[in-house]
PDB file of N, CA and C in Angstrom:
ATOM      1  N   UNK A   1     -19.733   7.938  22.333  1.00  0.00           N
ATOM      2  CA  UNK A   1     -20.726   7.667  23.359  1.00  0.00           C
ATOM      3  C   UNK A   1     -20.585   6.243  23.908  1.00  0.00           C
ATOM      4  N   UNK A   2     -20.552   5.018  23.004  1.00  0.00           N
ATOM      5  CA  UNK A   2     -20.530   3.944  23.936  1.00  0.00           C
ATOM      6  C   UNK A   2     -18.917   3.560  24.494  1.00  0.00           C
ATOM      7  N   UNK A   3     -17.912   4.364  23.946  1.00  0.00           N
ATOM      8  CA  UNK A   3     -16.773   3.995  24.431  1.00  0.00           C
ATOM      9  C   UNK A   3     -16.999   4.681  25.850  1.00  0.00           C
ATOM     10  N   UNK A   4     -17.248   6.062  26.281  1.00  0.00           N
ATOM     11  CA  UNK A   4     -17.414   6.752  27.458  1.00  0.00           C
ATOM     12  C   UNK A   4     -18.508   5.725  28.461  1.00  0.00           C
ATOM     13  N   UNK A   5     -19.656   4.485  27.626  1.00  0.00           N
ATOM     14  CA  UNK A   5     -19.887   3.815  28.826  1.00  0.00           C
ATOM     15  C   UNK A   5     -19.857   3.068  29.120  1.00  0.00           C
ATOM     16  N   UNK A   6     -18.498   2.611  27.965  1.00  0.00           N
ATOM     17  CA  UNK A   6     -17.489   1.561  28.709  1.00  0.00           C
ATOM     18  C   UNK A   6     -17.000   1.723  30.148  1.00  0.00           C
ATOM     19  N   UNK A   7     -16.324   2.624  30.084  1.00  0.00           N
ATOM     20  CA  UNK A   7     -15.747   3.451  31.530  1.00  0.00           C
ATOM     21  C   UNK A   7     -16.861   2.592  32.843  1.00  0.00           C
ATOM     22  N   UNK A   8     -18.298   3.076  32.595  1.00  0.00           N
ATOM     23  CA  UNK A   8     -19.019   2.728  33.983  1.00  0.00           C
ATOM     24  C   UNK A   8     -19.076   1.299  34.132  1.00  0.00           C
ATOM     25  N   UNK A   9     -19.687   0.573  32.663  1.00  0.00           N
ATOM     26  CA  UNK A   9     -19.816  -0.705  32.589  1.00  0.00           C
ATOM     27  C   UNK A   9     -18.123  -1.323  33.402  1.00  0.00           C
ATOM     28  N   UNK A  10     -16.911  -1.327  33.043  1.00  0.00           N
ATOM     29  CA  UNK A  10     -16.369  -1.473  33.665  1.00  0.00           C
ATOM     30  C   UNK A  10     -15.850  -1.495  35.303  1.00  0.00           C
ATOM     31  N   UNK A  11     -16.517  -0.301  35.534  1.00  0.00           N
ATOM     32  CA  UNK A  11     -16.207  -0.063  37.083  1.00  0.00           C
ATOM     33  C   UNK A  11     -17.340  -1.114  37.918  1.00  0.00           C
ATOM     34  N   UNK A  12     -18.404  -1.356  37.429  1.00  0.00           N
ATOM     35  CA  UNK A  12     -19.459  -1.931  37.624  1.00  0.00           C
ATOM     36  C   UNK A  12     -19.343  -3.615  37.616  1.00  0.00           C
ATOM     37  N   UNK A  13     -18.531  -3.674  36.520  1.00  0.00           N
ATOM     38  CA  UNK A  13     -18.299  -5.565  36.958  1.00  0.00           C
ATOM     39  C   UNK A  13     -17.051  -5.334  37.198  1.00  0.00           C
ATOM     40  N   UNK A  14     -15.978  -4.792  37.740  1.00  0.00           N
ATOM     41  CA  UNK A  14     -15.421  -4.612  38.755  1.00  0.00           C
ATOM     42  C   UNK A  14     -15.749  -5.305  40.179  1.00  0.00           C
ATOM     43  N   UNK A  15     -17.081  -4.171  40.520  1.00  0.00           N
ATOM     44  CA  UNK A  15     -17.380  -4.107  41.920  1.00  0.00           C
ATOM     45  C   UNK A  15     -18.063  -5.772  41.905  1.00  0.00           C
ATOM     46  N   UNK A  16     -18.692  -5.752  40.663  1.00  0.00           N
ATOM     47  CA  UNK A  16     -19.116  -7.239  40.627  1.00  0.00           C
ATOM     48  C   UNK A  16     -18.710  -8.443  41.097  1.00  0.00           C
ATOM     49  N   UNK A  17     -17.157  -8.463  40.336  1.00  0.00           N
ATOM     50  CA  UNK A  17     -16.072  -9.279  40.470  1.00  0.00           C
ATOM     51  C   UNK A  17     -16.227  -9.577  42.005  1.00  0.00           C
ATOM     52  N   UNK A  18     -15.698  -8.221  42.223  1.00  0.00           N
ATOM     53  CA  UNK A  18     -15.309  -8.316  44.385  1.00  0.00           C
ATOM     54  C   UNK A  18     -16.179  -9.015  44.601  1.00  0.00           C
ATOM     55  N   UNK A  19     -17.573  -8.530  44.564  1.00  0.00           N
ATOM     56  CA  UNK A  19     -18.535  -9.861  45.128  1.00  0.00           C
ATOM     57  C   UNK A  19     -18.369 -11.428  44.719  1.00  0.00           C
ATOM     58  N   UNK A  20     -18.215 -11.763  43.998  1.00  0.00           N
ATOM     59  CA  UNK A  20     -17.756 -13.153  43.007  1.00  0.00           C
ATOM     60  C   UNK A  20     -16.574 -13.926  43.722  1.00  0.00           C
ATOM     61  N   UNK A  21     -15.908 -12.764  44.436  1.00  0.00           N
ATOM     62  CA  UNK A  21     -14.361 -13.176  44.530  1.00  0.00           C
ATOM     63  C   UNK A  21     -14.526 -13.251  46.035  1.00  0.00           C
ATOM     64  N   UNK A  22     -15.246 -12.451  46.742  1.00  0.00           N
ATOM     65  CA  UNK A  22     -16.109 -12.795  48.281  1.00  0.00           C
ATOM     66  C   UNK A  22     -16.532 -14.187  48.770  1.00  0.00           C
ATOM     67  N   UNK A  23     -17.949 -14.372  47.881  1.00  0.00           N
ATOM     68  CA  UNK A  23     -18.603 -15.348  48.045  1.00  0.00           C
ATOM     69  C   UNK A  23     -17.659 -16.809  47.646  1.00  0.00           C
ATOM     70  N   UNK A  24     -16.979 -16.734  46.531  1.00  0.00           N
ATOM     71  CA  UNK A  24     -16.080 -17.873  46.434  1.00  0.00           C
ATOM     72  C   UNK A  24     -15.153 -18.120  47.914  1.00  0.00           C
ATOM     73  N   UNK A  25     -14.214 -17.294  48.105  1.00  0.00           N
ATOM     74  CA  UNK A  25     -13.275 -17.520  49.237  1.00  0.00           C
ATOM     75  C   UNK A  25     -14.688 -18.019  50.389  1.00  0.00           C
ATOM     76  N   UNK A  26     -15.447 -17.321  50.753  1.00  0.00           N
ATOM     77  CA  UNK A  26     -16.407 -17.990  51.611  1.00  0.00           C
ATOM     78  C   UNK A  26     -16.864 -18.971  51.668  1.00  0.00           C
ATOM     79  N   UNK A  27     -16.927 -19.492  50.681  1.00  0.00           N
ATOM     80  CA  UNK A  27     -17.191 -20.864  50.453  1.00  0.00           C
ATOM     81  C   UNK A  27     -16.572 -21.771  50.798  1.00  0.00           C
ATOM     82  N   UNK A  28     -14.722 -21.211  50.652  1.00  0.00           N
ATOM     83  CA  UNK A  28     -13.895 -22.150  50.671  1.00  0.00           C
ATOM     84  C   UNK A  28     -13.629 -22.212  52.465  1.00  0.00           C
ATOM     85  N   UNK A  29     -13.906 -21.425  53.025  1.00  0.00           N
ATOM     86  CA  UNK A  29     -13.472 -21.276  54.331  1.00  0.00           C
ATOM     87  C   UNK A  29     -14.644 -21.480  55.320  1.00  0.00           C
ATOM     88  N   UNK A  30     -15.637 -21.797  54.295  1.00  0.00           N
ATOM     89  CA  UNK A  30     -17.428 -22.082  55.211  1.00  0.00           C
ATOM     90  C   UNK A  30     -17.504 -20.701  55.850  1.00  0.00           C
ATOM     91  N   UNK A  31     -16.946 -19.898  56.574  1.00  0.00           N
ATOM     92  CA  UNK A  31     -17.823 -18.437  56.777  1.00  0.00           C
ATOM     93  C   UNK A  31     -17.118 -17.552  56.269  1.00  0.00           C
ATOM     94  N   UNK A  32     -17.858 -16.414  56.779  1.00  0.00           N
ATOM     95  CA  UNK A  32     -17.556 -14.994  55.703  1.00  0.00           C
ATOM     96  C   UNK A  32     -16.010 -14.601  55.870  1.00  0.00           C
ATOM     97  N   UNK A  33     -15.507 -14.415  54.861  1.00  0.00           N
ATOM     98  CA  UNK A  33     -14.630 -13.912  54.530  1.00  0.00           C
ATOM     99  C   UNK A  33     -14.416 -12.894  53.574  1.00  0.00           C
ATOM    100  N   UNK A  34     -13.390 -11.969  53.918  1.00  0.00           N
ATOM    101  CA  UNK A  34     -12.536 -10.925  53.048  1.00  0.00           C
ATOM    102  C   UNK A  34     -11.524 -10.962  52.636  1.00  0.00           C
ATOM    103  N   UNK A  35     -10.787 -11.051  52.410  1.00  0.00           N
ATOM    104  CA  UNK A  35      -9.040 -11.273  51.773  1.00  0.00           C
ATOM    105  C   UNK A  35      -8.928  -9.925  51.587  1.00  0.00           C
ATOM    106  N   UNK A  36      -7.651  -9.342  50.813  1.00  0.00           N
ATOM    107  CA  UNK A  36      -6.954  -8.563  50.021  1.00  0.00           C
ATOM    108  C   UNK A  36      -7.571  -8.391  48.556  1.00  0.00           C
ATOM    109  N   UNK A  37      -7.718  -9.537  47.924  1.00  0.00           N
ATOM    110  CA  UNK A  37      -8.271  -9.662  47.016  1.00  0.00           C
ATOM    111  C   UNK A  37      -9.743  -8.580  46.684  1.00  0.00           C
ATOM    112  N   UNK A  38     -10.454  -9.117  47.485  1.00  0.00           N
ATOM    113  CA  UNK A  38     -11.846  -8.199  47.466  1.00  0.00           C
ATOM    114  C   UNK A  38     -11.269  -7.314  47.739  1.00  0.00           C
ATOM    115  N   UNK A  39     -10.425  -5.991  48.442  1.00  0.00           N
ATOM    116  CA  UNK A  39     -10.465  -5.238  48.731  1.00  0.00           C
ATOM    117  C   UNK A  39      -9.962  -4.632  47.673  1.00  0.00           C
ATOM    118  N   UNK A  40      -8.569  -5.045  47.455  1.00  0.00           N
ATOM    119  CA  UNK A  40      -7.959  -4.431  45.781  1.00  0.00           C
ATOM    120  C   UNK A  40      -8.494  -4.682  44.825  1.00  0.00           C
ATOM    121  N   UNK A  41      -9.998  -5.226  44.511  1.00  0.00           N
ATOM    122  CA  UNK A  41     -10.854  -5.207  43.832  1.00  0.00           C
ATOM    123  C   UNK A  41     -11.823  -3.428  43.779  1.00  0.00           C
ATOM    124  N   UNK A  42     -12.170  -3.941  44.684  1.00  0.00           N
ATOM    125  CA  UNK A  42     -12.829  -2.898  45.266  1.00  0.00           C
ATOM    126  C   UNK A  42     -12.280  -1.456  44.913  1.00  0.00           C
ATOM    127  N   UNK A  43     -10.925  -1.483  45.265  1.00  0.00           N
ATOM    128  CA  UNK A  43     -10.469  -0.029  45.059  1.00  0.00           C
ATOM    129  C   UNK A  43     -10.054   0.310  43.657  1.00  0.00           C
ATOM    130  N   UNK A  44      -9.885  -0.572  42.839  1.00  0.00           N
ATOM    131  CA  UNK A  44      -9.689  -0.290  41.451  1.00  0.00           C
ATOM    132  C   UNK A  44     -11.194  -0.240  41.169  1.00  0.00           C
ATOM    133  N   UNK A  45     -12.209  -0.926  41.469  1.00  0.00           N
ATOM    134  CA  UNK A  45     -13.474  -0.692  40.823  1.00  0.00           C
ATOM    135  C   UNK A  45     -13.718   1.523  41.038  1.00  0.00           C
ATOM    136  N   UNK A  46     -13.568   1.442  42.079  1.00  0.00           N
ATOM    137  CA  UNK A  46     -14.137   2.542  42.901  1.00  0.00           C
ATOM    138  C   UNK A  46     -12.978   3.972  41.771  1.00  0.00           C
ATOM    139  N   UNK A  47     -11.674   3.369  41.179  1.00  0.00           N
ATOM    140  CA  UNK A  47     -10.599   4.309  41.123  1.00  0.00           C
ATOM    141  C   UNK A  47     -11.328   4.672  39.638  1.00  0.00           C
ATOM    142  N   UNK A  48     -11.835   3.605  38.726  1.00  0.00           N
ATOM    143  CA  UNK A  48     -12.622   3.532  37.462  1.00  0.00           C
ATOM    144  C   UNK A  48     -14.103   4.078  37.791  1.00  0.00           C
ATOM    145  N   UNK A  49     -14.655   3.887  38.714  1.00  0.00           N
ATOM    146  CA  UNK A  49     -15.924   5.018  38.996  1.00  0.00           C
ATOM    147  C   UNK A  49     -15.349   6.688  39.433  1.00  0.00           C
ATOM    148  N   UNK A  50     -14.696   6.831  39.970  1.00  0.00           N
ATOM    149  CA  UNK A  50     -14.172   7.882  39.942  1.00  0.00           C
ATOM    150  C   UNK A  50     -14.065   8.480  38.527  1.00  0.00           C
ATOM    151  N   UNK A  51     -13.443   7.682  37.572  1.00  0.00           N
ATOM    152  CA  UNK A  51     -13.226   9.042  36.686  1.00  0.00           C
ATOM    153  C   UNK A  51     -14.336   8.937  35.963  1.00  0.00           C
ATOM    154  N   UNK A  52     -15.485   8.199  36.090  1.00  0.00           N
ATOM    155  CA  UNK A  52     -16.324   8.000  35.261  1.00  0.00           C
ATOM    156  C   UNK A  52     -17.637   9.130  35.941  1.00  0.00           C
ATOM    157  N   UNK A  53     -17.308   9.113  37.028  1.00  0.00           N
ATOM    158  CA  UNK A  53     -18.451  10.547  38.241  1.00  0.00           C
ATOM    159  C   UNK A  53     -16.998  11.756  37.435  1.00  0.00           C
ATOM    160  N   UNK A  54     -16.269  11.873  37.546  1.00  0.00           N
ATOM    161  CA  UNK A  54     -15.780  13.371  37.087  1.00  0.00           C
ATOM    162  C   UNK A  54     -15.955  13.419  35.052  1.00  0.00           C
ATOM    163  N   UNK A  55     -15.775  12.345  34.517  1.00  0.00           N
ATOM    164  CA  UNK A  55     -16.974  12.541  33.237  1.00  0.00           C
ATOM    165  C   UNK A  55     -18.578  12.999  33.387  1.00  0.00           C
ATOM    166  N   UNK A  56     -18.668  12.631  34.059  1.00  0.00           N
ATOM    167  CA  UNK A  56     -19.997  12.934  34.074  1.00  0.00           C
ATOM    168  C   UNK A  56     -20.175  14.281  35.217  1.00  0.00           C
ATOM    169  N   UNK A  57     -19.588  14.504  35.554  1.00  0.00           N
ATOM    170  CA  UNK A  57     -19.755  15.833  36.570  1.00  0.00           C
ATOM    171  C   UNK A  57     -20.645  15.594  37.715  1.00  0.00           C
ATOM    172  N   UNK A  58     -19.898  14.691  38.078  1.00  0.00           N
ATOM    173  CA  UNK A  58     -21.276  14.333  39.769  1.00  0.00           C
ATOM    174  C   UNK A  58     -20.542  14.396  40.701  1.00  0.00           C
ATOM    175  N   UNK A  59     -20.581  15.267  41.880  1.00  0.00           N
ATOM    176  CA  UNK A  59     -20.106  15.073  42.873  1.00  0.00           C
ATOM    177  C   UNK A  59     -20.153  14.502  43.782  1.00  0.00           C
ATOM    178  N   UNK A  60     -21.576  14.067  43.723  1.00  0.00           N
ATOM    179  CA  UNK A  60     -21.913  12.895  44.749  1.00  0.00           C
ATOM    180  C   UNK A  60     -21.595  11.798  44.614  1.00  0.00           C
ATOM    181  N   UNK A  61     -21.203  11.165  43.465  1.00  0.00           N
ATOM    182  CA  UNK A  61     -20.509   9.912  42.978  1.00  0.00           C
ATOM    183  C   UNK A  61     -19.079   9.931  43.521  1.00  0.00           C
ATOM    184  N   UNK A  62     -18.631  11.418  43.232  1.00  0.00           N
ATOM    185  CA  UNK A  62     -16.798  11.448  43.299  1.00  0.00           C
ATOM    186  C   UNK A  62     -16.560  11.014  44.764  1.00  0.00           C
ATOM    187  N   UNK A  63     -17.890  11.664  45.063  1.00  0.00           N
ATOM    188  CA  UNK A  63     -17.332  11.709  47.375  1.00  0.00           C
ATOM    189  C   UNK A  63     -17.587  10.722  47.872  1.00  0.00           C
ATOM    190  N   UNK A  64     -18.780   9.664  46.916  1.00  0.00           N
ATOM    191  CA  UNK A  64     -18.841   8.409  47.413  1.00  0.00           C
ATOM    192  C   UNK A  64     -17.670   7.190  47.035  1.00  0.00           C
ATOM    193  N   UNK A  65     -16.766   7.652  45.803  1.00  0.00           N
ATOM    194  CA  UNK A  65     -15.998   6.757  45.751  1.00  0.00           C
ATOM    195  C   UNK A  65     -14.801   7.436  46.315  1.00  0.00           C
ATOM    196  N   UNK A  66     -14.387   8.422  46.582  1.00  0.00           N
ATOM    197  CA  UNK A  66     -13.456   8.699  47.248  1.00  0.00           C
ATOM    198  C   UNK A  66     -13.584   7.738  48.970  1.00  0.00           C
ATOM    199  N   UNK A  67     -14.978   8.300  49.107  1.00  0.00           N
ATOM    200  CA  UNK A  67     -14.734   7.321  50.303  1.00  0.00           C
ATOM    201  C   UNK A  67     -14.795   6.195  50.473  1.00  0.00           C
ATOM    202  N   UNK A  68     -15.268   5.052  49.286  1.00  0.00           N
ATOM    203  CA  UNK A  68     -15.048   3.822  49.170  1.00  0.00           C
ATOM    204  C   UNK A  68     -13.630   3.887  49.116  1.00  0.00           C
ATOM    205  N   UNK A  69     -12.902   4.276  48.596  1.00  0.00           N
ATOM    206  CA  UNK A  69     -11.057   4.168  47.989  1.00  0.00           C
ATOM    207  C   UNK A  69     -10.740   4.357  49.969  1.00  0.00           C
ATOM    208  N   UNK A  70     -10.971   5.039  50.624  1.00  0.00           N
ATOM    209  CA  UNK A  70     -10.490   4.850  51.819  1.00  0.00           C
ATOM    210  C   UNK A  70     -11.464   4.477  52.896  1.00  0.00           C
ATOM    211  N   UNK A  71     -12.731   3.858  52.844  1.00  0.00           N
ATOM    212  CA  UNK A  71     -12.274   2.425  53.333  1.00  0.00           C
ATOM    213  C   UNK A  71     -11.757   1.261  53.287  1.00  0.00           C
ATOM    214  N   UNK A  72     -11.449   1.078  52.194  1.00  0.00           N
ATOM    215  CA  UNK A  72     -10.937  -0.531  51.387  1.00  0.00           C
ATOM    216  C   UNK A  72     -10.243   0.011  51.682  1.00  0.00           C
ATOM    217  N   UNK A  73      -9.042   1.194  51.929  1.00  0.00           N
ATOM    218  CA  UNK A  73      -7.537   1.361  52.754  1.00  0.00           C
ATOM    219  C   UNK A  73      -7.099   1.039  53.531  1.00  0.00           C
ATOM    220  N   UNK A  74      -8.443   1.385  54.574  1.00  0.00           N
ATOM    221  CA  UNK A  74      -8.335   0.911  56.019  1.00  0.00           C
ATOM    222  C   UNK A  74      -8.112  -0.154  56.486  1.00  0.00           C
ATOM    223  N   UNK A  75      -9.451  -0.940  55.719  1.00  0.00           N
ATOM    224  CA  UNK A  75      -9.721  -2.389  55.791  1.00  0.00           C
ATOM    225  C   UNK A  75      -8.046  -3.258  55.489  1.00  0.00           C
ATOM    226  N   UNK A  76      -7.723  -2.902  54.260  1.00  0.00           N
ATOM    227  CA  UNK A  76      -6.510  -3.669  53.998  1.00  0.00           C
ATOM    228  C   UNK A  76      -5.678  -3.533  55.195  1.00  0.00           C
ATOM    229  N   UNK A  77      -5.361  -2.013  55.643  1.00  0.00           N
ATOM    230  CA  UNK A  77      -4.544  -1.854  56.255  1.00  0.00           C
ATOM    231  C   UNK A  77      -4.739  -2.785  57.795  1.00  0.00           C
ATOM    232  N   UNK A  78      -5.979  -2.853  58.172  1.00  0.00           N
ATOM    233  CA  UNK A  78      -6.419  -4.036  59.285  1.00  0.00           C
ATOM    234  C   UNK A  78      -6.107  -5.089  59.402  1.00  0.00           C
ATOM    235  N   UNK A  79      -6.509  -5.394  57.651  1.00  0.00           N
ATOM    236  CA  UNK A  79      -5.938  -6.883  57.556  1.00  0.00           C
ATOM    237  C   UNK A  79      -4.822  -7.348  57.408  1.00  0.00           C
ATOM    238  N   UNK A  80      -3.843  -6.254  57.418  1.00  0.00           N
ATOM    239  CA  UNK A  80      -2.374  -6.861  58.001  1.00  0.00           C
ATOM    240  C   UNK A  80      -2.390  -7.405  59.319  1.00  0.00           C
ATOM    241  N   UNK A  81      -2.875  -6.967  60.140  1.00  0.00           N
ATOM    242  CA  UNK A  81      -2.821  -7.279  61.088  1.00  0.00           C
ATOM    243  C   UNK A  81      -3.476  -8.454  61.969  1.00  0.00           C
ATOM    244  N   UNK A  82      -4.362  -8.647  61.258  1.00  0.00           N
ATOM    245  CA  UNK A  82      -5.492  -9.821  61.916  1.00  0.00           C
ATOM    246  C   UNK A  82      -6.381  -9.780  60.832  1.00  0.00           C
ATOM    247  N   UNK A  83      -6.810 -10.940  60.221  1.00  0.00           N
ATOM    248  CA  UNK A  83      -7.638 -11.068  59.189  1.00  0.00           C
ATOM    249  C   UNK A  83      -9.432 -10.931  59.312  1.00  0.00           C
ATOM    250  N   UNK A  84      -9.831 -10.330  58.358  1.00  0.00           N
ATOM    251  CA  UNK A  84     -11.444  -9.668  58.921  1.00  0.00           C
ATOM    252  C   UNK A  84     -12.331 -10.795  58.351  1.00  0.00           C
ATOM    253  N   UNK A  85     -13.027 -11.466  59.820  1.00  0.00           N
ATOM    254  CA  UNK A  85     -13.750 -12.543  59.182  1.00  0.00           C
ATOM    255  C   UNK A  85     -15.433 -12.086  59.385  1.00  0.00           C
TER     256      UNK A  85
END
């Protein structure tokens, strides 16, 4: 039992992190910023909630991190191109 909520606790300061790792770069650049960083944060948080919604049998979790995993796709994929401030 508490190894299985390891799994969430993990995905959870994950998503944490991203924020941590947000607000720092923002700081450094005085306005808002995103990097790569937050985003490949983000999608590993979201890839560890995933299997933690199919442990637990929720589908509404799975479809919400499925669709977190592709926006942080997008986003990255944007930010090749011009950086998202």
């Amino acid at each position: 039992m508490v190894i299985e909520s390891l799994i969430g606790i993990l995905g959870g300061a994950l998503f944490y992190l991203s924020w941590m790792v947000q607000v720092w770069e923002t700081k450094k650049t005085g306005k808002p910023t995103f990097t790569p960083k937050f985003f490949w944060l983000r999608i590993l948080a979201s890839i560890v909630l995933l299997v933690e919604s199919i442990r637990v049998n929720s589908i509404g979790l799975f479809l919400v991190y499925i669709g977190t995993i592709g926006m942080m796709g997008y986003n990255l994929w944007r930010l090749r191109k011009k950086p998202i401030l």
